[in-house]
Protein backbone atom coordinates (compact mmCIF):
# COMPACT_ATOMS: atom_id res chain seq x y z
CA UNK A 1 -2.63 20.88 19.33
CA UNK A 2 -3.52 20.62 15.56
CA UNK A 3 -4.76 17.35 14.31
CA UNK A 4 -1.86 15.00 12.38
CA UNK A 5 -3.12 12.50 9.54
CA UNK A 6 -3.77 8.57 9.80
CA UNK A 7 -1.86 6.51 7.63
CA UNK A 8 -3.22 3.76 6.33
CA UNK A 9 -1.12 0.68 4.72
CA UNK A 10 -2.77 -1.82 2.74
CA UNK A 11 -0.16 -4.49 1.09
CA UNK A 12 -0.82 -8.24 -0.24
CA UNK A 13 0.83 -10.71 -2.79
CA UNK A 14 0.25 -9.25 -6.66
CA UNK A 15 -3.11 -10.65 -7.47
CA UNK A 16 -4.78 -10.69 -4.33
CA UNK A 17 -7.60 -7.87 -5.02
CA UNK A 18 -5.18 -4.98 -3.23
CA UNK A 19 -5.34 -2.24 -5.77
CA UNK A 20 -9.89 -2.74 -6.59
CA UNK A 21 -9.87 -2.79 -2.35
CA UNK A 22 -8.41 0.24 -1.86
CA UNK A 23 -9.60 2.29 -4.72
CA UNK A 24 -12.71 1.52 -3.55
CA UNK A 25 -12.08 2.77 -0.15
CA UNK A 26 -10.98 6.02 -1.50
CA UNK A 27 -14.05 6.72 -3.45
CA UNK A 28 -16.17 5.72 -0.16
CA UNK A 29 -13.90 8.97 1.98
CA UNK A 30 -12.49 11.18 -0.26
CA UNK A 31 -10.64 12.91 2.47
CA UNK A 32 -8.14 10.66 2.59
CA UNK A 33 -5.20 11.25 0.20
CA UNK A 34 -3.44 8.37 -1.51
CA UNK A 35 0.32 8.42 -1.68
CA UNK A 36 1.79 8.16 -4.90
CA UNK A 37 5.07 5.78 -5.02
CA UNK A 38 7.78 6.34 -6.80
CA UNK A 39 9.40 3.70 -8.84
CA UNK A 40 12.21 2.71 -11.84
CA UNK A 41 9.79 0.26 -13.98
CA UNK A 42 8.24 1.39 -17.34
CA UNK A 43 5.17 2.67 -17.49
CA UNK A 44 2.58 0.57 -18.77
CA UNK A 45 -0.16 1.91 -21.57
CA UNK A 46 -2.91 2.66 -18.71
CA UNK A 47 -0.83 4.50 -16.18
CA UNK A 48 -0.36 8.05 -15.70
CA UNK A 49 2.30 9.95 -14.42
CA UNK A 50 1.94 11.61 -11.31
CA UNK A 51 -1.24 9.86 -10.68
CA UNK A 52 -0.33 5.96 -10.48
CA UNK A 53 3.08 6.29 -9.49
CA UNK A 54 6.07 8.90 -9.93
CA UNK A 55 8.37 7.24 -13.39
CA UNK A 56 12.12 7.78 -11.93
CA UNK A 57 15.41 6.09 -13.57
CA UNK A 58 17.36 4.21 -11.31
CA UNK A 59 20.10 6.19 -11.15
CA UNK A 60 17.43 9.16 -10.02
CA UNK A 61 15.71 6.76 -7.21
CA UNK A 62 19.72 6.01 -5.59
CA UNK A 63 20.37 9.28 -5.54
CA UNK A 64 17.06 9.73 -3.43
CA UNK A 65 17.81 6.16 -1.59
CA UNK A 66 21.38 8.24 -0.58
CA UNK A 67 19.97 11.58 0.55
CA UNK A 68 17.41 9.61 3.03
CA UNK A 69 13.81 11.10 0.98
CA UNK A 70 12.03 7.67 0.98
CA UNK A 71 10.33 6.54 4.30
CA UNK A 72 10.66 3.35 2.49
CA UNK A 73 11.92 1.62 -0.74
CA UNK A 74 12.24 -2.08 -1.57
CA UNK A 75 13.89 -3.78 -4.75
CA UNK A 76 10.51 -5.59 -6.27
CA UNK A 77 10.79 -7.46 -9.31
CA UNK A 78 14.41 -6.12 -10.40
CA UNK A 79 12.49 -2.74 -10.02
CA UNK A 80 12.85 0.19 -7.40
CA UNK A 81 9.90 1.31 -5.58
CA UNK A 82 9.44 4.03 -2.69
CA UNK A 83 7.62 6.34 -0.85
CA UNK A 84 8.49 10.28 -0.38
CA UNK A 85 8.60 11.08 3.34
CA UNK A 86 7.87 15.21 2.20
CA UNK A 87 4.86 13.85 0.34
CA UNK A 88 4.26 11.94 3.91
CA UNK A 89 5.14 14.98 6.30
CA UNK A 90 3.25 17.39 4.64
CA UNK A 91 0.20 16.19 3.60
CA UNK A 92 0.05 14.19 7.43
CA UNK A 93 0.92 18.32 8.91
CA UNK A 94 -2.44 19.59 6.84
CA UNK A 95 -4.23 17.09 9.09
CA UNK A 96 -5.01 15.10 6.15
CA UNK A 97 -4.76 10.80 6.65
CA UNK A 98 -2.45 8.72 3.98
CA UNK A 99 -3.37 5.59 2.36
CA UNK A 100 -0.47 3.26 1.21
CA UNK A 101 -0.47 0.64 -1.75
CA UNK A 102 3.58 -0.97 -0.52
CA UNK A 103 4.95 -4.21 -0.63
CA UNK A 104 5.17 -6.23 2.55
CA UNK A 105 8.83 -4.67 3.31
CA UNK A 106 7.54 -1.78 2.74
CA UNK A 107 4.71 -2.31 5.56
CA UNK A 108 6.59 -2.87 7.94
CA UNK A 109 9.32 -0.51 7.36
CA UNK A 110 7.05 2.13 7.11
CA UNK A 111 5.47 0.64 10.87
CA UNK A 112 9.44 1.57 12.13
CA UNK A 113 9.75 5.11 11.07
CA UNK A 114 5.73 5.59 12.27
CA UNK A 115 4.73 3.17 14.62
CA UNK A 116 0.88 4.83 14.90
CA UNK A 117 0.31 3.77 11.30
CA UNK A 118 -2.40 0.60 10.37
CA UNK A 119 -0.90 -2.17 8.63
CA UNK A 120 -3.62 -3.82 6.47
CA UNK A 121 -2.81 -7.36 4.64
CA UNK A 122 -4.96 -8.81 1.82
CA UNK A 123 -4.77 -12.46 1.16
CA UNK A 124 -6.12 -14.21 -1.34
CA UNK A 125 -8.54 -17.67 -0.49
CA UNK A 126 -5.85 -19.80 -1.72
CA UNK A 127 -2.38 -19.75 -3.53
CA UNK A 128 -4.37 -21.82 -6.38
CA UNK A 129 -6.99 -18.48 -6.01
CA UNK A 130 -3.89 -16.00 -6.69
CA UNK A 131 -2.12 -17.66 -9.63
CA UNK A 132 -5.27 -18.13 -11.66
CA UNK A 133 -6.02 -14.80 -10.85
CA UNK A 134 -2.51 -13.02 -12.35
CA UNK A 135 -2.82 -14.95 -15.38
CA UNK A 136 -6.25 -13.89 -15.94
CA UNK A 137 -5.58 -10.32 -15.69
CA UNK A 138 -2.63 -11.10 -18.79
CA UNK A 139 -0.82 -7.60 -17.86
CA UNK A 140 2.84 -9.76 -17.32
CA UNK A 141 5.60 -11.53 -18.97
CA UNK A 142 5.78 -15.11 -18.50
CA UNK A 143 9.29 -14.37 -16.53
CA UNK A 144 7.27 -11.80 -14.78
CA UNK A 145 4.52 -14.45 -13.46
CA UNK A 146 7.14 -16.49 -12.50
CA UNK A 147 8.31 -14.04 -10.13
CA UNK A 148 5.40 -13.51 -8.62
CA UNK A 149 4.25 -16.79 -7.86
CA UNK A 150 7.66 -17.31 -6.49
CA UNK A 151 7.23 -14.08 -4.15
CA UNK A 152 3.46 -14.83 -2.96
CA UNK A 153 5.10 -17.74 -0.26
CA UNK A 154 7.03 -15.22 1.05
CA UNK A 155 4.75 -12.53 1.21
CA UNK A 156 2.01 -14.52 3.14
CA UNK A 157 4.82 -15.16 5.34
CA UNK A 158 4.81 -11.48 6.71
CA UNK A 159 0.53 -11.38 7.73
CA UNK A 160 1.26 -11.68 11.30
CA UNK A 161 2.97 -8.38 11.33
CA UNK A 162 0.01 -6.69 9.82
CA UNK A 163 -2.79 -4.68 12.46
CA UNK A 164 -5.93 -6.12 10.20
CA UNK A 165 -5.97 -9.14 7.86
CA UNK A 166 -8.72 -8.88 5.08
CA UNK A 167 -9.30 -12.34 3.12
CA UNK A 168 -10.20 -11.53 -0.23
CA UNK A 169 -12.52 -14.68 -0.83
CA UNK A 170 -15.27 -12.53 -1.61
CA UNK A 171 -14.36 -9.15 -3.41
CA UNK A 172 -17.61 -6.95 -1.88
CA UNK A 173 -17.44 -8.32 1.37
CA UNK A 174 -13.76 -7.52 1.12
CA UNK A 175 -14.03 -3.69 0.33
CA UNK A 176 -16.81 -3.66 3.49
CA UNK A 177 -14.13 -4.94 5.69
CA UNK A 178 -11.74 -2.03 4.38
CA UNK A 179 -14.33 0.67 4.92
CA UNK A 180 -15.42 -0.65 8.57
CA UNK A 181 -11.80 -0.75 9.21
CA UNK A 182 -11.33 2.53 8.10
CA UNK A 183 -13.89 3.61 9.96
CA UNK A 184 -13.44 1.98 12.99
CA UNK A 185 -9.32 3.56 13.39
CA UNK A 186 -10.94 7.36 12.18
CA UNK A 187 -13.64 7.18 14.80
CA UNK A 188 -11.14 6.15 17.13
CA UNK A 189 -8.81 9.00 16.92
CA UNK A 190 -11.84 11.25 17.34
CA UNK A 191 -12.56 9.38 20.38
CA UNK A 192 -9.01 9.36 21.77
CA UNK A 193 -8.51 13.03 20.82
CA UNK A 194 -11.84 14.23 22.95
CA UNK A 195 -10.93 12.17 25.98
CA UNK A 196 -7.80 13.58 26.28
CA UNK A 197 -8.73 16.94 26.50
């Protein structure tokens, strides 16, 4: 029986460290593949197409929504985001394991269609912690900010659905929690996999 890909979902309030956690886990095992969302919001000056996320219009993503092609989508900030299920599929087939970047909906909707995948929730030390955070970074409208800090109640909401919780109070120890739980979940399927033969 040939070997079928991990997936890996990582997903936290805006501000929280999510994005500098998982890059970094990438660089530490470059075998794992990160899948690329698709989503209806403008590109901003540092992104790249095809790299950070696919650039859609809206009326391209419901036309995807009614044909079934996302294993999950969410409305986020009056934008569309989702995830491919052929980009899923195939790249799981070629044995290879998928890391996720997804809102919390997205989590746990992806948990439904693939109950095997790790849910993995980054928190920030405080609510105080986040919001100082997202205005430091300055890459949102003020009506933008506002919508975040409105969604971060919510989002810390949905941690106890999550397989790992990672509190981002301090951003190093943070990214070695990531790797040992990365570790921990690949070793484990090479454990499982010998036993059972």
């Amino acid at each position: 029986m040939e070997k079928v890909g991990k997936l890996f979902v990582f997903s936290a309030p805006s501000g929280s460290g999510k994005t500098t956690i998982v890059r970094n886990t990438l660089k530490h095992f470059p075998e794992l593949i990160f899948s690329i969302s698709a989503t209806t919001r403008r590109r901003r000056a540092n992104e790249v197409e095809g790299n950070h996320y696919f650039f859609i219009s809206e009326n391209d993503f419901k036309v995807k929504i009614e044909k079934q092609e996302f294993v999950e989508w969410e409305i986020f900030y009056d934008y569309y985001y989702g995830t491919l299920k052929s980009f899923v599929d195939e790249e799981r087939k070629s044995g290879k394991s998928v890391v996720f970047e997804v809102d919390v909906k997205g989590a746990v909707s992806i948990k439904k269609t693939y109950p095997e995948a790790v849910l993995i929730f980054v928190k920030p030390p405080s609510i105080a912690e986040l919001k100082k955070r997202l205005v430091k970074r300055n890459t949102e409208t003020e009506e933008d900010l506002k919508k975040r800090f409105e969604r971060a109640d919510m989002e810390l909401e949905y941690e106890k659905y999550f397989d790992y919780v990672i509190e981002n109070d301090n951003l190093q120890q943070a990214k070695e929690n990531a790797i040992n739980i990365i570790n921990n979940e690949l070793n484990k399927e090479i454990n499982n996999g010998s036993a059972s033969n």
